[in-house]
N, C-alpha and C. Protein backbone atom coordinates (compact mmCIF):
# COMPACT_ATOMS: atom_id res chain seq x y z
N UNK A 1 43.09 -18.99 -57.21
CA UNK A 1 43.80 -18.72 -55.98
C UNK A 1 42.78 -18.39 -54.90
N UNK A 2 42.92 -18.58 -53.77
CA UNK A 2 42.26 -18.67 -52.90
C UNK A 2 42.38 -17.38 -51.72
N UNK A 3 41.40 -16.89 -51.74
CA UNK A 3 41.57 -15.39 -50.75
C UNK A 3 42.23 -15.53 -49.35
N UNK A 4 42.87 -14.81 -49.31
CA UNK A 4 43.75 -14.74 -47.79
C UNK A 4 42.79 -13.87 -47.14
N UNK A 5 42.42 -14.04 -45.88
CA UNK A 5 41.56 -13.20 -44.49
C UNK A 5 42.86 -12.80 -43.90
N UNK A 6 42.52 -11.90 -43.35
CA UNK A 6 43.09 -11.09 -42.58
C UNK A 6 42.19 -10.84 -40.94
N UNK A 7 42.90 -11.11 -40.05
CA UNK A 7 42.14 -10.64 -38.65
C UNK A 7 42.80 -10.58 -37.67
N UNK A 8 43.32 -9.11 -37.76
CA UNK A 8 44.52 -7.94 -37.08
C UNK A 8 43.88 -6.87 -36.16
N UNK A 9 44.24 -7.07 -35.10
CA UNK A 9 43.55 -5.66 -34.18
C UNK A 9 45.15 -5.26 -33.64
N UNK A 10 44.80 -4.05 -33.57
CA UNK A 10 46.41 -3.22 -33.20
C UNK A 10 45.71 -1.83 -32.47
N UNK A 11 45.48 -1.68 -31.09
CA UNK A 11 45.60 -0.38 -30.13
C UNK A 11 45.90 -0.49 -29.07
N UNK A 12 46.05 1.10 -28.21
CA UNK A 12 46.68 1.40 -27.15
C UNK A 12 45.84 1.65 -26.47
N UNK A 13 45.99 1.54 -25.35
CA UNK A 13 44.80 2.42 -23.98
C UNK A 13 45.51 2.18 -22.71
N UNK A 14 44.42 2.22 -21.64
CA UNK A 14 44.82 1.95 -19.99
C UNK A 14 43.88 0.64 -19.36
N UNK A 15 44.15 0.13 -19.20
CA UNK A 15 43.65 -0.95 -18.14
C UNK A 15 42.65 -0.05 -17.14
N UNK A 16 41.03 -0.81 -17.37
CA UNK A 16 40.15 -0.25 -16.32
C UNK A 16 40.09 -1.24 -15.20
N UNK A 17 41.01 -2.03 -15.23
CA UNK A 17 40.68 -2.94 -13.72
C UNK A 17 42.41 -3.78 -13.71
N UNK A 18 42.42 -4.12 -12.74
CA UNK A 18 43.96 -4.98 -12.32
C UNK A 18 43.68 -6.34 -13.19
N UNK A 19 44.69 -6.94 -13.79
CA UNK A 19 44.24 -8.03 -14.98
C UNK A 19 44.12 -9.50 -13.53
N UNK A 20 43.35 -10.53 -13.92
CA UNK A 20 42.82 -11.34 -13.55
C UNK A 20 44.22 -12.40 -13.96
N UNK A 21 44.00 -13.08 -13.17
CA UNK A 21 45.02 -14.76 -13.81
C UNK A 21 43.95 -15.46 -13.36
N UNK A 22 44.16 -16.90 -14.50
CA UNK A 22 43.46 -18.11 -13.98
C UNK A 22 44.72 -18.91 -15.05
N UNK A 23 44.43 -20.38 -14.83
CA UNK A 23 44.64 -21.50 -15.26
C UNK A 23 43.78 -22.63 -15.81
N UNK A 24 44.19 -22.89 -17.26
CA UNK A 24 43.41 -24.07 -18.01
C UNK A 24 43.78 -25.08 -17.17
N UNK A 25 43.05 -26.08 -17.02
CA UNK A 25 42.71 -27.46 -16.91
C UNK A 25 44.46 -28.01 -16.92
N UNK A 26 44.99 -27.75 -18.25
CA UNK A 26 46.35 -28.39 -18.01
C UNK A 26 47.76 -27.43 -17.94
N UNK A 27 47.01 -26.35 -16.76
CA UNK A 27 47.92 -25.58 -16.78
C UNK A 27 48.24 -24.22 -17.31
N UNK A 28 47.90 -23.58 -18.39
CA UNK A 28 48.31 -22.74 -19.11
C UNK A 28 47.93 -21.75 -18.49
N UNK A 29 48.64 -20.72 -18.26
CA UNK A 29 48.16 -19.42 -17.70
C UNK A 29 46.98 -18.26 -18.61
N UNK A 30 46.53 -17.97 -18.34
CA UNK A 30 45.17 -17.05 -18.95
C UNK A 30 45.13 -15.81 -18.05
N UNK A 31 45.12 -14.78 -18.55
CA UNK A 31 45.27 -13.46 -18.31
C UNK A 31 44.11 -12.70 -18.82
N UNK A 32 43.17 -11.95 -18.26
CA UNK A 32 41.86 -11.25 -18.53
C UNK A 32 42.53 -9.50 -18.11
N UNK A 33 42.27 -8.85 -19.61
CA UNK A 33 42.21 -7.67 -19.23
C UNK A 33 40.96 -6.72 -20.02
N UNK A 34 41.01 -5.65 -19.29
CA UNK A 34 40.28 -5.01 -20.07
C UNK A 34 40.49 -3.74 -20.13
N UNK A 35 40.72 -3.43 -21.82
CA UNK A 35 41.40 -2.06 -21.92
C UNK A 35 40.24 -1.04 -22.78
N UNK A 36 40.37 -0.01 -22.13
CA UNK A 36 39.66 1.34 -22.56
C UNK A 36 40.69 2.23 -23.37
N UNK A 37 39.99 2.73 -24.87
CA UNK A 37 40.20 3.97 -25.57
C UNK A 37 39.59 4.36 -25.95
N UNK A 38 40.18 5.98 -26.35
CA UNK A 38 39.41 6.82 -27.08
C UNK A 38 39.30 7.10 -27.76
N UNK A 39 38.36 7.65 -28.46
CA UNK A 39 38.04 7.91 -30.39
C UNK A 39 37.45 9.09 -30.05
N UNK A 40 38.59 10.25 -30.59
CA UNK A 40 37.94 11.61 -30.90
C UNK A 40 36.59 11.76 -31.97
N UNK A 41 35.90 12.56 -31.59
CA UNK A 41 34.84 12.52 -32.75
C UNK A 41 34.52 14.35 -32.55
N UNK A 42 34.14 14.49 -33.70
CA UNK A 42 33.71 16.20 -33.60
C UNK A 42 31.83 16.00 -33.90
N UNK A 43 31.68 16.34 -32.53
CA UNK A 43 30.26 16.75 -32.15
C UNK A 43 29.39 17.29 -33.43
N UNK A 44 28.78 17.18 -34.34
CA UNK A 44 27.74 17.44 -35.48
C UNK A 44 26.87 19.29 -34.80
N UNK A 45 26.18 18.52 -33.33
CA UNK A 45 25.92 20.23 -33.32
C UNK A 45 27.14 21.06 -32.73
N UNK A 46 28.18 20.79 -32.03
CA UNK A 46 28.71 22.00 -31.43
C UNK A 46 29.86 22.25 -32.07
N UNK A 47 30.56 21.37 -33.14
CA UNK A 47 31.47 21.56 -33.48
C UNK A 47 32.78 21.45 -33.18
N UNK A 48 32.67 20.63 -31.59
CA UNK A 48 33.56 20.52 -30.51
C UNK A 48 34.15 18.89 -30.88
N UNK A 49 35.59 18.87 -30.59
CA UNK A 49 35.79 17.67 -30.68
C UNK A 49 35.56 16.99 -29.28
N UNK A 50 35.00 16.06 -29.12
CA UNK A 50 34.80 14.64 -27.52
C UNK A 50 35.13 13.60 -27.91
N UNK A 51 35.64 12.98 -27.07
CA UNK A 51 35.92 11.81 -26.70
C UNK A 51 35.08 10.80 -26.40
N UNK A 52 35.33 9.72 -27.35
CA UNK A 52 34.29 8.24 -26.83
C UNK A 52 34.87 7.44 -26.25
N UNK A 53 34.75 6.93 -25.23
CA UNK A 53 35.70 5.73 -24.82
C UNK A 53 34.97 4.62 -25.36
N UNK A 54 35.74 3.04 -25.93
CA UNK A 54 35.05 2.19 -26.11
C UNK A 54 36.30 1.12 -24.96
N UNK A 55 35.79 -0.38 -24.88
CA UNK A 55 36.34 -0.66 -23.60
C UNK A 55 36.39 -1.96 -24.46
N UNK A 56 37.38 -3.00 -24.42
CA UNK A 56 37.84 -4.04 -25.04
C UNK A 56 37.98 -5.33 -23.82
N UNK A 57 37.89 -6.27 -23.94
CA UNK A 57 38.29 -7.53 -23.43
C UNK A 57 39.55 -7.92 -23.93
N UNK A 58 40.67 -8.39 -23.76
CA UNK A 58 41.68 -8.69 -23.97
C UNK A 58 42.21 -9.91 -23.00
N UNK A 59 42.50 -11.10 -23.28
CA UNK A 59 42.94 -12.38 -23.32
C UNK A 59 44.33 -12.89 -23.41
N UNK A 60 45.44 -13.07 -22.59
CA UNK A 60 47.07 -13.13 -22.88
C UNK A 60 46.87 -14.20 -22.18
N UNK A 61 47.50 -15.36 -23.03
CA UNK A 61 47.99 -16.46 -22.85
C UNK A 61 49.55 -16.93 -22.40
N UNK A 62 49.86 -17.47 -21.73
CA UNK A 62 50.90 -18.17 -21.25
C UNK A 62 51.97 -17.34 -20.17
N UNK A 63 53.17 -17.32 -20.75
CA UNK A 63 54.39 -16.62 -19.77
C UNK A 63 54.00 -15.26 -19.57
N UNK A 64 53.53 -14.31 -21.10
CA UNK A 64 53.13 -13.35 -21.44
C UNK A 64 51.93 -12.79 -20.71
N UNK A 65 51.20 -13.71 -20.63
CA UNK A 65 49.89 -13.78 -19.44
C UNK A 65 50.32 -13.62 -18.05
N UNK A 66 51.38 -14.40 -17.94
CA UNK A 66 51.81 -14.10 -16.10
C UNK A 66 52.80 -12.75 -15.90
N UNK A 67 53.51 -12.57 -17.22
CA UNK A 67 53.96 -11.14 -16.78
C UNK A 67 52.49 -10.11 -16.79
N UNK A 68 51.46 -10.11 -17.63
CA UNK A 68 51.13 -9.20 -17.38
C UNK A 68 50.17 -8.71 -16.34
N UNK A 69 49.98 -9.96 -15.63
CA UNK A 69 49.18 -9.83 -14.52
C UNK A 69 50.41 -9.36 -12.99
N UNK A 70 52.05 -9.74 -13.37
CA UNK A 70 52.36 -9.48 -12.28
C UNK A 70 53.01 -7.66 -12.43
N UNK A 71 53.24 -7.38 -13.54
CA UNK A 71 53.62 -5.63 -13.89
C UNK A 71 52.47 -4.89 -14.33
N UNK A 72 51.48 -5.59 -14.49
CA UNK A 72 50.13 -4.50 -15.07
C UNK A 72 49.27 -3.97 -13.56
N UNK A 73 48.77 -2.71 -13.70
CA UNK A 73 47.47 -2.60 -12.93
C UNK A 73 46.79 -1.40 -13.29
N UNK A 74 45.63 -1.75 -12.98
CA UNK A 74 44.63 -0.57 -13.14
C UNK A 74 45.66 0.91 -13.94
N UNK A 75 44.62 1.11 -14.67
CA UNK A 75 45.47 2.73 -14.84
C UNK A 75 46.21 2.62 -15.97
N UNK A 76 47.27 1.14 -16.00
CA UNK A 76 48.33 1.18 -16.58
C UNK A 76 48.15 1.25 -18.39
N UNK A 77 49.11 2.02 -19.14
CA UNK A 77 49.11 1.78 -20.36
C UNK A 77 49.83 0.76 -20.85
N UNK A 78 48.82 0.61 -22.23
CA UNK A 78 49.10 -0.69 -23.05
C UNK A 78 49.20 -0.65 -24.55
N UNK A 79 50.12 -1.33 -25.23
CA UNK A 79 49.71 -1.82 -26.61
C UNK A 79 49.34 -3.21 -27.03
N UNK A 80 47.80 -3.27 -27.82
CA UNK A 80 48.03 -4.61 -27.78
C UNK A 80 47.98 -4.68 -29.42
N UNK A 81 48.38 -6.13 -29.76
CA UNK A 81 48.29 -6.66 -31.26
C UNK A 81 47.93 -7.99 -30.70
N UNK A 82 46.85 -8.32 -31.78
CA UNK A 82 46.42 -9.58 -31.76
C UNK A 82 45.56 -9.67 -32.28
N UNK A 83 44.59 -10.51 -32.34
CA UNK A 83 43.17 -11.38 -33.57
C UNK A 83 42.22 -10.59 -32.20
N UNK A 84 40.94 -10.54 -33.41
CA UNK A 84 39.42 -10.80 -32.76
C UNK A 84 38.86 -12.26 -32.66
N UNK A 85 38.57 -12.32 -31.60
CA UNK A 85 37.81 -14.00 -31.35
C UNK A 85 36.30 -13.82 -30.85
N UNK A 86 35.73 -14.31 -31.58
CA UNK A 86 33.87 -14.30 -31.25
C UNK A 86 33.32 -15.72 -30.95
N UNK A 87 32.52 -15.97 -30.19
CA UNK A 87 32.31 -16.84 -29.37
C UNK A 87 30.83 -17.04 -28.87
N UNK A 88 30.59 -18.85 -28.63
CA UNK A 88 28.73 -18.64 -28.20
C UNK A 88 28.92 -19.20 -26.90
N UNK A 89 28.27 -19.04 -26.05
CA UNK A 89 28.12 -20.01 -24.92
C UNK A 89 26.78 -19.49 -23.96
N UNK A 90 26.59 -20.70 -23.14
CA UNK A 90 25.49 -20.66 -22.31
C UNK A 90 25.57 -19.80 -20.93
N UNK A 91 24.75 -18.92 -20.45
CA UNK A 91 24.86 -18.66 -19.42
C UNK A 91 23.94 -19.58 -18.10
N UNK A 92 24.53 -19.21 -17.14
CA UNK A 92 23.78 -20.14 -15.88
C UNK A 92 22.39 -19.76 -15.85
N UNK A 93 21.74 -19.56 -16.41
CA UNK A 93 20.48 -19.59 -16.63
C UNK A 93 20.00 -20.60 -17.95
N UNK A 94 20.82 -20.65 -19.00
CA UNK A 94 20.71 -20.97 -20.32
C UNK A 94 20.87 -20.22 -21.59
N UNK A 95 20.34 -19.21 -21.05
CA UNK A 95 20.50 -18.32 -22.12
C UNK A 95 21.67 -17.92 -23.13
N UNK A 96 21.29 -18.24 -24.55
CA UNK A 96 22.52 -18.04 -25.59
C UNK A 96 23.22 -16.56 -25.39
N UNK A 97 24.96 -16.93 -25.40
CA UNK A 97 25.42 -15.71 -25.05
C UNK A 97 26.25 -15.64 -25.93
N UNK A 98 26.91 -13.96 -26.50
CA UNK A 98 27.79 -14.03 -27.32
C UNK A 98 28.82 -13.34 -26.71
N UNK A 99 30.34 -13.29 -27.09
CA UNK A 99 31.31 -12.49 -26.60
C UNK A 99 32.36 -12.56 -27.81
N UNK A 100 32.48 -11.43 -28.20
CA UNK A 100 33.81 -11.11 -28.49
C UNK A 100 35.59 -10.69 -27.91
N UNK A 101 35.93 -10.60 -27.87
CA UNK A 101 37.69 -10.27 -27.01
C UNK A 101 38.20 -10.45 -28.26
N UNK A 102 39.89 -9.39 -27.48
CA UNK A 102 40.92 -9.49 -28.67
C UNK A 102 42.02 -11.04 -27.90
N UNK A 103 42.43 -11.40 -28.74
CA UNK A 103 43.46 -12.68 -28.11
C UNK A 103 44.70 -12.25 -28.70
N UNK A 104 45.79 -11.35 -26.97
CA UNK A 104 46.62 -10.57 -27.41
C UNK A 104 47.68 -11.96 -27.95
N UNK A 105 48.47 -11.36 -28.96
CA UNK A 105 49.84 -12.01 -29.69
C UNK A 105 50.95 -10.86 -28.69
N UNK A 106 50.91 -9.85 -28.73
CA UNK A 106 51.73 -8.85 -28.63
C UNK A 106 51.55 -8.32 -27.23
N UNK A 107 51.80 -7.86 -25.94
CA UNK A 107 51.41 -6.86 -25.06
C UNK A 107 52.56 -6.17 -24.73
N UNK A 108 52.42 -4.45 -24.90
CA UNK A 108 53.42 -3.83 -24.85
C UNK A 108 53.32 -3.05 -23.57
N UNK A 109 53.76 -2.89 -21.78
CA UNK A 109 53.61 -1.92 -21.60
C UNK A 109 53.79 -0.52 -21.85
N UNK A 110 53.57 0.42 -21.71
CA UNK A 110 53.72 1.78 -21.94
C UNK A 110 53.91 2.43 -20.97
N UNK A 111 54.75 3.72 -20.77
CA UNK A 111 55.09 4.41 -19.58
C UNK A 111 55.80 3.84 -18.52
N UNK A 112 55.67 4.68 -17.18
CA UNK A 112 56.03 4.24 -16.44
C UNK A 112 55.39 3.02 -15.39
N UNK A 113 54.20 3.69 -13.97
CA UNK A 113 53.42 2.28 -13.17
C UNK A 113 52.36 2.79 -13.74
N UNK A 114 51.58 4.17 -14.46
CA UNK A 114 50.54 4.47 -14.97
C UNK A 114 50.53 5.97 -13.19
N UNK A 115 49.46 5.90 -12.92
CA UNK A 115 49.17 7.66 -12.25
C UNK A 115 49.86 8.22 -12.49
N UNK A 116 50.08 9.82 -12.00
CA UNK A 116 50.72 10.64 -12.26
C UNK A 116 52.27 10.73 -12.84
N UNK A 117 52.51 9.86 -12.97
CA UNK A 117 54.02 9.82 -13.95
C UNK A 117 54.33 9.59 -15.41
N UNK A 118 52.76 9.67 -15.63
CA UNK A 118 52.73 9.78 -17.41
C UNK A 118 52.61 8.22 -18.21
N UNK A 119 52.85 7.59 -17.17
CA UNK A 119 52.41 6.12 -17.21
C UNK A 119 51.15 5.55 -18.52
N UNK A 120 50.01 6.88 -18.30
CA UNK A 120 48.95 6.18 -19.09
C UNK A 120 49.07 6.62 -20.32
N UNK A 121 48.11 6.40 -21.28
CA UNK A 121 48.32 6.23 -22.64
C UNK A 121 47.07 7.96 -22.72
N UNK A 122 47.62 8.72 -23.26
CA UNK A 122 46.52 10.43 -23.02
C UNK A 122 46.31 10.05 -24.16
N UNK A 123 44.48 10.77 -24.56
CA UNK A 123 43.96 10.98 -25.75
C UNK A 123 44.89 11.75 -26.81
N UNK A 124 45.80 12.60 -25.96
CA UNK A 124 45.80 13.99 -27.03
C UNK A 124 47.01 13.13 -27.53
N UNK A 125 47.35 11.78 -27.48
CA UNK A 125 48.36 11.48 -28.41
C UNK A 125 47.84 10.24 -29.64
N UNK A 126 46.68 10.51 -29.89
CA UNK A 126 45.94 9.77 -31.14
C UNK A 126 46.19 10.97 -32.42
N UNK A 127 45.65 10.30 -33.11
CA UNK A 127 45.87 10.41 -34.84
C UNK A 127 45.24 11.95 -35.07
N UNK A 128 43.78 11.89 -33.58
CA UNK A 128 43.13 13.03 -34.54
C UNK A 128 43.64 14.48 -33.95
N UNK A 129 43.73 15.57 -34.55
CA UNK A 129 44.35 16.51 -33.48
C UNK A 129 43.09 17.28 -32.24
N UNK A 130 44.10 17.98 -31.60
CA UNK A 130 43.26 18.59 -30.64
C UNK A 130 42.66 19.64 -31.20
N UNK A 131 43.15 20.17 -31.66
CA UNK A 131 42.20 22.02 -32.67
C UNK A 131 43.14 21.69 -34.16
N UNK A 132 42.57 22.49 -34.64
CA UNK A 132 42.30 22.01 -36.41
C UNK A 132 43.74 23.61 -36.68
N UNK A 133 44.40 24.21 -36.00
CA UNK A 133 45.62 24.67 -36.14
C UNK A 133 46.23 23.41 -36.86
N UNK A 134 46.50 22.55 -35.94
CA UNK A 134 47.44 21.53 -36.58
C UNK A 134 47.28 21.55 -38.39
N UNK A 135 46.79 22.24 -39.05
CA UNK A 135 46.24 22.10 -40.05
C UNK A 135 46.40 22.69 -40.99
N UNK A 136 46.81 23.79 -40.35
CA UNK A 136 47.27 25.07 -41.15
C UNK A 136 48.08 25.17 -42.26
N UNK A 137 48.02 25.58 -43.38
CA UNK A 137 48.94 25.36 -44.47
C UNK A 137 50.19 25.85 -44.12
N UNK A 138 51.48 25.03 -45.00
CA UNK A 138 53.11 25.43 -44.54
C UNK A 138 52.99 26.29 -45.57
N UNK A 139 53.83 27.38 -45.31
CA UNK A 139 54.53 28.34 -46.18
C UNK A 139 54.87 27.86 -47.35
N UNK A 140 54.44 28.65 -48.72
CA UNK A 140 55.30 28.34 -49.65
C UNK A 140 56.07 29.48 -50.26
N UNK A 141 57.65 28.77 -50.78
CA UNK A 141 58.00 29.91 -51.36
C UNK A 141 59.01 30.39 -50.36
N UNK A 142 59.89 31.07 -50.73
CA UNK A 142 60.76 31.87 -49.75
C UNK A 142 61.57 31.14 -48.64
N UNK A 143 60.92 30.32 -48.28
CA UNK A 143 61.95 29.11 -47.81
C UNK A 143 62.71 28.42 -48.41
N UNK A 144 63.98 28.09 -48.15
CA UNK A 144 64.70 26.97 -48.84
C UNK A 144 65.01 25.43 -48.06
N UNK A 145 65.19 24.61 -49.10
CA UNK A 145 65.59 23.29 -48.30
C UNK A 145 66.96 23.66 -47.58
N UNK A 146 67.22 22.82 -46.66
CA UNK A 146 68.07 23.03 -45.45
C UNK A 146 69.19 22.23 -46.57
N UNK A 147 70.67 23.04 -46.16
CA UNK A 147 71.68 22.34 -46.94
C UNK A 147 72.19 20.74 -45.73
N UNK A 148 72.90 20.53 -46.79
CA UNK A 148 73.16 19.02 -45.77
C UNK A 148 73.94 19.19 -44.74
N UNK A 149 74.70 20.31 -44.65
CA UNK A 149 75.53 20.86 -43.18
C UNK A 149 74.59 21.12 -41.88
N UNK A 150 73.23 21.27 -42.57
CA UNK A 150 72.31 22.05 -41.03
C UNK A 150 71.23 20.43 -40.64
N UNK A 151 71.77 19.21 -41.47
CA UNK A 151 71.07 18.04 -41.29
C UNK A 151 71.64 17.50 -39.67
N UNK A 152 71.22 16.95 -38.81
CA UNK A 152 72.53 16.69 -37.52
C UNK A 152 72.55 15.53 -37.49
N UNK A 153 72.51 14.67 -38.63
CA UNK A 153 73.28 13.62 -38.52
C UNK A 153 73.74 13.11 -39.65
């Protein structure tokens, strides 16, 4: 039997620039974005958790491409799902170039237009927590399970 590959990218962030439109040769709409997130990491000397931003290329093809260039901008939050695509080409000089991008399948906005209305996608809602409370052991003992009358639905 023959091995199945897998090549799945799935995250959220904000758009660091207003997405671009262009058009292929026969038409097809092409959508350039580029989305920034963050990856908590806990600092080795201080013990502090920071934030890395890393910054993605992202690629939406067709109808999906023209909505998201006409409801997206700067700021705005996103989910994307889609493949990694790696790539060679020449630059106007000659020089061998490489690029990777994700080629969205999926684009979800998030929030509301993005500024102050909660629009963007905040660190403090990733996987890792903000202080290590979150962590704390639950009680054991002395509690009981809730009977099915105190369930609300």
């Amino acid at each position: 039997m023959a091995a199945t590959n897998i090549n799945r990218v799935v995250l959220t962030g904000n758009l660091t620039r207003d997405p671009e439109l262009r058009a292929t040769g026969s038409g097809l709409a092409v959508c350039s974005l580029r989305v920034a997130t963050n990856t908590r990491r806990k600092d080795g000397a201080s013990g502090e958790w920071v934030d890395q931003a890393n910054y993605f290329s992202v690629t939406v093809f067709g109808k999906q491409g023209e909505n998201a260039h006409q409801y997206l901008s700067k700021g705005r939050g996103v989910a994307i799902d889609g493949r990694l695509s790696w790539r060679e080409y020449q630059d106007k000089e000659g020089n061998k170039r490489e690029a990777v991008e994700i080629i969205a399948d999926n684009v979800q906005f998030l929030g509301g237009g993005g500024g102050d209305d909660g629009g963007g996608f905040s660190p403090r809602n990733t996987d890792v927590p903000v202080s290590t409370s979150d962590f704390s052991p639950a009680p054991v003992g002395g509690a009981s399970a809730p009977a099915d009358d105190d369930i609300p639905f």
